[in-house]
N, C-alpha and C. Protein backbone atom coordinates (compact mmCIF):
# COMPACT_ATOMS: atom_id res chain seq x y z
N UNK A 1 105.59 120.28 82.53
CA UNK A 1 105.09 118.97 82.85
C UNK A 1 105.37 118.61 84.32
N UNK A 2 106.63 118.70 84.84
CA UNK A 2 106.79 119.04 86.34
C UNK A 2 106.13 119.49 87.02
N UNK A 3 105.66 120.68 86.56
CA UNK A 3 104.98 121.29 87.45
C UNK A 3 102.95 120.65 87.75
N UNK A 4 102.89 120.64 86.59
CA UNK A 4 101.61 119.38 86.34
C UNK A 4 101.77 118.49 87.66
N UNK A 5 102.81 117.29 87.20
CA UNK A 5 102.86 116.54 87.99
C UNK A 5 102.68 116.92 89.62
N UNK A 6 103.42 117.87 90.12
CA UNK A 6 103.23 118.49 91.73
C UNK A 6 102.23 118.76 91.85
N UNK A 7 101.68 119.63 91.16
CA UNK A 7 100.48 119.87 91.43
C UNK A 7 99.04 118.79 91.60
N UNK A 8 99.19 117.72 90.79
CA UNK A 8 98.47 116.63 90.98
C UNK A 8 98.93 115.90 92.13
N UNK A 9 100.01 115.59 93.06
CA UNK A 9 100.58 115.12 93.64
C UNK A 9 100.38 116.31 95.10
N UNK A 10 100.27 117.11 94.78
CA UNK A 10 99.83 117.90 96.17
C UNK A 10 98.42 117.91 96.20
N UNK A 11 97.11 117.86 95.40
CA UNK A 11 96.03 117.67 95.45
C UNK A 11 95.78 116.15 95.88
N UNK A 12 96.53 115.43 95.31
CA UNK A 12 96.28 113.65 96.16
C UNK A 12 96.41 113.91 97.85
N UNK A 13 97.82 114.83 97.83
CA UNK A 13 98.08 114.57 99.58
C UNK A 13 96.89 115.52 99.96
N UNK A 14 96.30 116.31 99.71
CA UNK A 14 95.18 116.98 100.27
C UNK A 14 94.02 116.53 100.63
N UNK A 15 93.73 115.78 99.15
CA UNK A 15 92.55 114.86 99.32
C UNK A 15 92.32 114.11 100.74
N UNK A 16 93.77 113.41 100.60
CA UNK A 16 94.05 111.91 101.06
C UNK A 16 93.87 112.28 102.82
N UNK A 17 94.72 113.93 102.85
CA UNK A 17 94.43 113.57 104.22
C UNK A 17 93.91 114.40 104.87
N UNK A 18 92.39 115.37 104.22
CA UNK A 18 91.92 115.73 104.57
C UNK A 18 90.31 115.39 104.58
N UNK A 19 89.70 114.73 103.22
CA UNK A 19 88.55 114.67 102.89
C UNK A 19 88.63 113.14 103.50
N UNK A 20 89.43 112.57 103.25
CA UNK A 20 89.22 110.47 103.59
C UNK A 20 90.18 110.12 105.21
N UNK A 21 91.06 111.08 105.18
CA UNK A 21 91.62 111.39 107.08
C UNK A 21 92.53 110.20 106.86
N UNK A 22 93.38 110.17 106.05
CA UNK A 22 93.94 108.80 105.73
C UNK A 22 96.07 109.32 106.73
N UNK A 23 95.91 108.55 107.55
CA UNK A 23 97.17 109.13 107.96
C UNK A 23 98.50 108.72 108.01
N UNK A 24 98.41 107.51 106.79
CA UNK A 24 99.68 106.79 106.13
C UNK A 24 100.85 107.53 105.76
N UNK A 25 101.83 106.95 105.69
CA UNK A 25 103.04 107.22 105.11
C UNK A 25 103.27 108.13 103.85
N UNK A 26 102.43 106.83 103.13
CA UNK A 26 102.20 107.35 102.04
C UNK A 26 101.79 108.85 101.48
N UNK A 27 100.82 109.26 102.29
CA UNK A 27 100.46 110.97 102.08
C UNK A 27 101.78 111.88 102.34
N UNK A 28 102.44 111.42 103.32
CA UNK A 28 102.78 112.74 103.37
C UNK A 28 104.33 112.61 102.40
N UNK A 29 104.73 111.31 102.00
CA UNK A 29 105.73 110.92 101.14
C UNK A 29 105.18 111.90 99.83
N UNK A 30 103.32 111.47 99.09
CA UNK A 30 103.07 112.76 97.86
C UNK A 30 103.84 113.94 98.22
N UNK A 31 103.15 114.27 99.37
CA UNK A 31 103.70 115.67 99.42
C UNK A 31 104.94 115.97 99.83
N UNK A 32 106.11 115.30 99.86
CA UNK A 32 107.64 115.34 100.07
C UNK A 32 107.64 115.59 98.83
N UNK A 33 107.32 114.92 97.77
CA UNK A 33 107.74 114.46 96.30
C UNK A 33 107.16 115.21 95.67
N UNK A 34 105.98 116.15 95.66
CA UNK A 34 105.47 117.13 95.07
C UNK A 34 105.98 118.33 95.22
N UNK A 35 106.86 119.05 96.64
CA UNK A 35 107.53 120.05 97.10
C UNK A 35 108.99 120.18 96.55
N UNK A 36 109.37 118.85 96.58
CA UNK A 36 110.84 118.13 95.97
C UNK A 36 110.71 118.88 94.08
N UNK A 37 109.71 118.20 93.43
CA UNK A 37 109.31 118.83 92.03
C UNK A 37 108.90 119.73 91.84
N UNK A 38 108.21 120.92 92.83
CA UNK A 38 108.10 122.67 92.88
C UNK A 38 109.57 122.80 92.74
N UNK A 39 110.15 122.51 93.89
CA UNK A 39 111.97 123.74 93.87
C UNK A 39 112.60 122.78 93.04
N UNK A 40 112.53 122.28 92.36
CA UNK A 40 113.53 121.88 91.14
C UNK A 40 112.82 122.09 90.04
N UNK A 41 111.67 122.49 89.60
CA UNK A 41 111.34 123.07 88.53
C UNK A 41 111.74 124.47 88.34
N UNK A 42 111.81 125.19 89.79
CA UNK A 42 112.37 126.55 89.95
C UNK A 42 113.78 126.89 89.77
N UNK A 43 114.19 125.89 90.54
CA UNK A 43 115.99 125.85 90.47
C UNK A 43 116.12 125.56 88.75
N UNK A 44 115.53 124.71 88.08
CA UNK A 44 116.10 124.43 86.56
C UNK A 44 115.46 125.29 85.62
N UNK A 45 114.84 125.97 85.98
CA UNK A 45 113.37 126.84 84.82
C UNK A 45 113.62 126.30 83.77
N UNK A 46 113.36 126.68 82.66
CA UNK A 46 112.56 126.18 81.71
C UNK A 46 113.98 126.17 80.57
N UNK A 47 114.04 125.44 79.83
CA UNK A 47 115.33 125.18 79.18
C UNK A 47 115.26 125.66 77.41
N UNK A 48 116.47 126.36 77.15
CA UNK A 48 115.93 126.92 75.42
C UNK A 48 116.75 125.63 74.70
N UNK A 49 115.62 125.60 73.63
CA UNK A 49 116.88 124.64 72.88
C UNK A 49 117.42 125.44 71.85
């Protein structure tokens, strides 16, 4: 589900600041927070119960 989430969250910052040229804060904060949820999905992999 993490990984979901980044991945939707790196396609926003793509969108945002490539197709609409949008050069807010905000974009490149997605993509802090989408890179942030790649290496901690990696660092925790996947958990047995």
């Amino acid at each position: 589900m993490l990984l979901t989430i980044a991945i939707i969250l790196l396609i926003l910052w793509a969108l945002g600041l490539f197709a609409f040229h949008v050069t807010s804060g905000l974009i490149h904060i997605l993509l802090v927070v989408g890179i942030i949820v790649l290496i901690w999905n990696f660092i925790a992999g996947r958990r047995t119960v």
